[in-house]
N, C-alpha and C. Protein backbone atom coordinates (compact mmCIF):
# COMPACT_ATOMS: atom_id res chain seq x y z
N UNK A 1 123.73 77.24 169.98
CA UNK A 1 123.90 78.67 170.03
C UNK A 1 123.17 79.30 168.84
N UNK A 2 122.43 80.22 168.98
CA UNK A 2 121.84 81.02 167.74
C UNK A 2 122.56 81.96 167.38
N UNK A 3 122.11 82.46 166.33
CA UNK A 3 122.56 83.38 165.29
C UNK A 3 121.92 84.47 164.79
N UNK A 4 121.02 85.77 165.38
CA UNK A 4 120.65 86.22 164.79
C UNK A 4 121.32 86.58 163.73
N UNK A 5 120.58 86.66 162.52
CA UNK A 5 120.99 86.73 161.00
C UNK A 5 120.22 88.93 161.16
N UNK A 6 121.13 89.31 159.85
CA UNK A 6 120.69 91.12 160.18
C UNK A 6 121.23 91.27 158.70
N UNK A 7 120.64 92.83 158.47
CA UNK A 7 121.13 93.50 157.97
C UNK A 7 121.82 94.64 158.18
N UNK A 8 123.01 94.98 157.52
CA UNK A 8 123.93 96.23 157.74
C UNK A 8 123.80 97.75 157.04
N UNK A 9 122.74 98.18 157.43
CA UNK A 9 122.36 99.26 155.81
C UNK A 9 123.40 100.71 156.29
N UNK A 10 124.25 100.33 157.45
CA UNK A 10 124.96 101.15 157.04
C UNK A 10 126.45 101.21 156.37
N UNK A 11 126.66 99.97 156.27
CA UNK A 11 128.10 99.68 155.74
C UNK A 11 127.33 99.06 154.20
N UNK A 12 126.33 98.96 153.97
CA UNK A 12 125.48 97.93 152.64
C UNK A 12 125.87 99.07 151.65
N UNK A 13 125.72 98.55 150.37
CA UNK A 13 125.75 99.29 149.62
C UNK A 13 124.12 99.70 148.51
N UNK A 14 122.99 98.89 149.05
CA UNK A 14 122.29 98.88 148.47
C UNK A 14 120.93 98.87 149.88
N UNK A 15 120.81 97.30 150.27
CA UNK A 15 119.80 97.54 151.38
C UNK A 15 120.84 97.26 152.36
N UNK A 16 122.22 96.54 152.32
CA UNK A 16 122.47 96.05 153.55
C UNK A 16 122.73 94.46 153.50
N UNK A 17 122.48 93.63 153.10
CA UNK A 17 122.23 92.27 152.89
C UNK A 17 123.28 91.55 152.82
N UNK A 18 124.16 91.77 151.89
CA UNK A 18 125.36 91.48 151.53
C UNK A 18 126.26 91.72 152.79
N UNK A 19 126.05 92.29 153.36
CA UNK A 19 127.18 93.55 154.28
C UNK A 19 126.47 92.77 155.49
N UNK A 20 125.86 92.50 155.91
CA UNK A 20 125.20 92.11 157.18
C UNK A 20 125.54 90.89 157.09
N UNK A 21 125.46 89.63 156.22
CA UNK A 21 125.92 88.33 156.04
C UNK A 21 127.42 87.86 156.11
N UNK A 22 128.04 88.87 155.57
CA UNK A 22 129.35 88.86 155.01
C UNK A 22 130.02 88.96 156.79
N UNK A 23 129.46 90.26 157.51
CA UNK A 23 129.75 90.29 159.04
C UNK A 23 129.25 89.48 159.70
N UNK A 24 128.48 88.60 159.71
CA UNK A 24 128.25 87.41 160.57
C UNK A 24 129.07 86.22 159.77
N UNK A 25 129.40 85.56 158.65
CA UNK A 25 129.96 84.65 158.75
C UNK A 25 131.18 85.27 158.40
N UNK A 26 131.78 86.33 158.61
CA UNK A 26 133.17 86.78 158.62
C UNK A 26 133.77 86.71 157.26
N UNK A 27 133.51 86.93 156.37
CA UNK A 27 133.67 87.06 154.74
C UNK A 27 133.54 87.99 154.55
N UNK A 28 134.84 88.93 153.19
CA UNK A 28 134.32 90.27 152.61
C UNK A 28 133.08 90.32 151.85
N UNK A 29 132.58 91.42 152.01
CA UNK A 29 130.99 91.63 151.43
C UNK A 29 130.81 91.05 149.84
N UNK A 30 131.98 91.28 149.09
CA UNK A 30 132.34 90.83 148.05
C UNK A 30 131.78 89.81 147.68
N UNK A 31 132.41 88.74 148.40
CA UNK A 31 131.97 87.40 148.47
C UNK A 31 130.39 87.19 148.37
N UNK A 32 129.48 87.72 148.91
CA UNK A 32 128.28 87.23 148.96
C UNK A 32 127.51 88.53 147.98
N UNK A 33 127.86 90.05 147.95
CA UNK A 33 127.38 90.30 146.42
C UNK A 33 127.90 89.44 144.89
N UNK A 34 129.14 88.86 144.88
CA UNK A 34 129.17 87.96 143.74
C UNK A 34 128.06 86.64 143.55
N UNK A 35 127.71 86.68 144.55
CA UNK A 35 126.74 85.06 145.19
C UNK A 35 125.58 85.40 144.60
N UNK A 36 124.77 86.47 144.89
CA UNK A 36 123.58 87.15 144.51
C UNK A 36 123.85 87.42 142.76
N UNK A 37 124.72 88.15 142.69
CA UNK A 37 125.01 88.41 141.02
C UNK A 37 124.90 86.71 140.24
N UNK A 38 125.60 86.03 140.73
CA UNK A 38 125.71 84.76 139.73
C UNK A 38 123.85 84.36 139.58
N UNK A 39 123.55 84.18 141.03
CA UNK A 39 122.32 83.46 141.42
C UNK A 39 121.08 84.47 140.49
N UNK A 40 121.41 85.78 139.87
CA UNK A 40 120.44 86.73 139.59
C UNK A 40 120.44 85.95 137.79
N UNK A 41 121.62 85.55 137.41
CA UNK A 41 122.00 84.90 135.95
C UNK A 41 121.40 83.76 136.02
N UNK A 42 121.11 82.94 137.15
CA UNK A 42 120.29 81.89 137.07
C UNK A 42 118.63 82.00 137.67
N UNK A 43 118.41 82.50 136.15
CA UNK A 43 116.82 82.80 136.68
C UNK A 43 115.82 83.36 137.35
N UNK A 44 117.66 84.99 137.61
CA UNK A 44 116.87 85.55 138.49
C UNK A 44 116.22 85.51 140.40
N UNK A 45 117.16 84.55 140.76
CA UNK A 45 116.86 83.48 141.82
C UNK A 45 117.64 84.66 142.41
N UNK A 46 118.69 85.14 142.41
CA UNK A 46 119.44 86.19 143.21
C UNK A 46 119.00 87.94 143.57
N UNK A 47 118.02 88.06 142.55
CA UNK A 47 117.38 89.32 143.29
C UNK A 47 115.86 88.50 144.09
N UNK A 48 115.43 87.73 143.97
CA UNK A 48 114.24 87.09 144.66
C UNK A 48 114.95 86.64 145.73
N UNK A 49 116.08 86.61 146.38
CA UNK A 49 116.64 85.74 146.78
C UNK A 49 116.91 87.33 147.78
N UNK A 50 117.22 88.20 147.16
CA UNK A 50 118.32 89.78 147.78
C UNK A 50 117.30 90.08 148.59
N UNK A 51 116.07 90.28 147.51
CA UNK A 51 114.24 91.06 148.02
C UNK A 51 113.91 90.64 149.26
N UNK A 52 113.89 89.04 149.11
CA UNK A 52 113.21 88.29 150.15
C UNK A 52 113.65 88.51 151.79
N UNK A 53 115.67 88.96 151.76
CA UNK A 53 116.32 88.49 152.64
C UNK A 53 116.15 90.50 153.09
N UNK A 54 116.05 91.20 152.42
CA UNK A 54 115.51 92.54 152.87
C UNK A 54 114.63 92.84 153.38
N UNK A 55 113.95 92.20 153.17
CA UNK A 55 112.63 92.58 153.56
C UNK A 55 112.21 91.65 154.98
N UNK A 56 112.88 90.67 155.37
CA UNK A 56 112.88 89.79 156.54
C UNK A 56 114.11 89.97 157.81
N UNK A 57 114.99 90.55 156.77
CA UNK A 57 116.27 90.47 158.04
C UNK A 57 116.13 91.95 158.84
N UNK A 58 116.29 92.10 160.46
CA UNK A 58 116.32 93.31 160.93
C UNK A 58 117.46 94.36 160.47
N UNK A 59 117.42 95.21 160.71
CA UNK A 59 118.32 96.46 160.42
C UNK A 59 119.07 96.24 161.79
N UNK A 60 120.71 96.31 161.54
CA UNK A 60 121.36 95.67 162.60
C UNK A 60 121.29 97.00 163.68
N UNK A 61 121.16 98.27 163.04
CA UNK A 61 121.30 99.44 163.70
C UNK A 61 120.36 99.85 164.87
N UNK A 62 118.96 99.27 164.47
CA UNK A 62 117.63 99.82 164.99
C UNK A 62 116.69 98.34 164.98
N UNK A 63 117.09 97.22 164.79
CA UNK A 63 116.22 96.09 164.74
C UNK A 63 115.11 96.01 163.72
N UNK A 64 114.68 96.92 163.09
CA UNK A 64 113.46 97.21 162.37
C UNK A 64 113.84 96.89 160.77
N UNK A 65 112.44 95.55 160.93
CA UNK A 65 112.20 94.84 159.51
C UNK A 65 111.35 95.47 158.73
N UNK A 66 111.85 95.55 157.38
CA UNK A 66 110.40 96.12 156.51
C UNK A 66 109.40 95.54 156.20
N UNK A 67 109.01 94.20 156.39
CA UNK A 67 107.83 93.28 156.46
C UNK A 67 107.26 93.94 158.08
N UNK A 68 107.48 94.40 159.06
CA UNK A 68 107.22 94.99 160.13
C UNK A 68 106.60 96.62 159.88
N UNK A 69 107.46 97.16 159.39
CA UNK A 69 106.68 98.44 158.64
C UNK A 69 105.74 98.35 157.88
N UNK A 70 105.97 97.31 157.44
CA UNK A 70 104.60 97.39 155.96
C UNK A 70 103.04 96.37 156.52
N UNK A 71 103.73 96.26 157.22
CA UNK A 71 102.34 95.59 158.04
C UNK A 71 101.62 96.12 158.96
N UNK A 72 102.96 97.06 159.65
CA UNK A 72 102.20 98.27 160.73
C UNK A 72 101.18 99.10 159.84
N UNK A 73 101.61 99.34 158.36
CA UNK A 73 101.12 100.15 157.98
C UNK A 73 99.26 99.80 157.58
N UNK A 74 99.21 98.62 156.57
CA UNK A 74 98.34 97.98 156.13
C UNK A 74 97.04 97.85 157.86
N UNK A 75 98.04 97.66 158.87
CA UNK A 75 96.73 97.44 159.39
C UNK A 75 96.23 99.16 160.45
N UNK A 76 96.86 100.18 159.83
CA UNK A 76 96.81 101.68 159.80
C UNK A 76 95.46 101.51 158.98
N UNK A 77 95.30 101.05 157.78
CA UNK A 77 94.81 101.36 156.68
C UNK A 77 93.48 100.57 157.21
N UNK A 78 93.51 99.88 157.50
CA UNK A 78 92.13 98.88 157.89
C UNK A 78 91.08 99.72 158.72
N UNK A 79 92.10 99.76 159.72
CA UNK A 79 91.18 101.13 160.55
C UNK A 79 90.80 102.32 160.33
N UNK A 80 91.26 103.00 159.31
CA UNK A 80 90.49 104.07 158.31
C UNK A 80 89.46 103.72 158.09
């Protein structure tokens, strides 16, 4: 069985990330912003870690990834 994985940017408090994870494996959001905070004390691995998962996971609302926007855009720009 799959899993699409998402983001929640309307219950998120930032992009969504936390809040979208936390509702698929059924955990308060809590739980997985503390995850990111610890992981950000080790090297920083938790905002590379926040960035990465924003920028890849859909918006649970509208499906739309920002690696999808930003690529629509770039190849806007080509054709100029």
């Amino acid at each position: 069985m799959h899993h699409t994985r998402y983001r929640n940017s309307q219950t998120g408090l930032l992009g969504g990330v936390a809040s979208g994870l936390a509702e698929q494996f059924k955990v308060p959001p809590f739980l997985f912003r503390l995850l990111f905070i610890i992981l950000l004390m080790g090297l920083g691995l938790g905002l590379f870690l926040y960035l990465a998962l924003w920028i890849v996971l859909p918006d649970k609302r509208n499906g739309r990834r920002i690696v999808d926007q930003v690529l629509n855009q770039v190849q806007k720009w080509k054709k100029d």
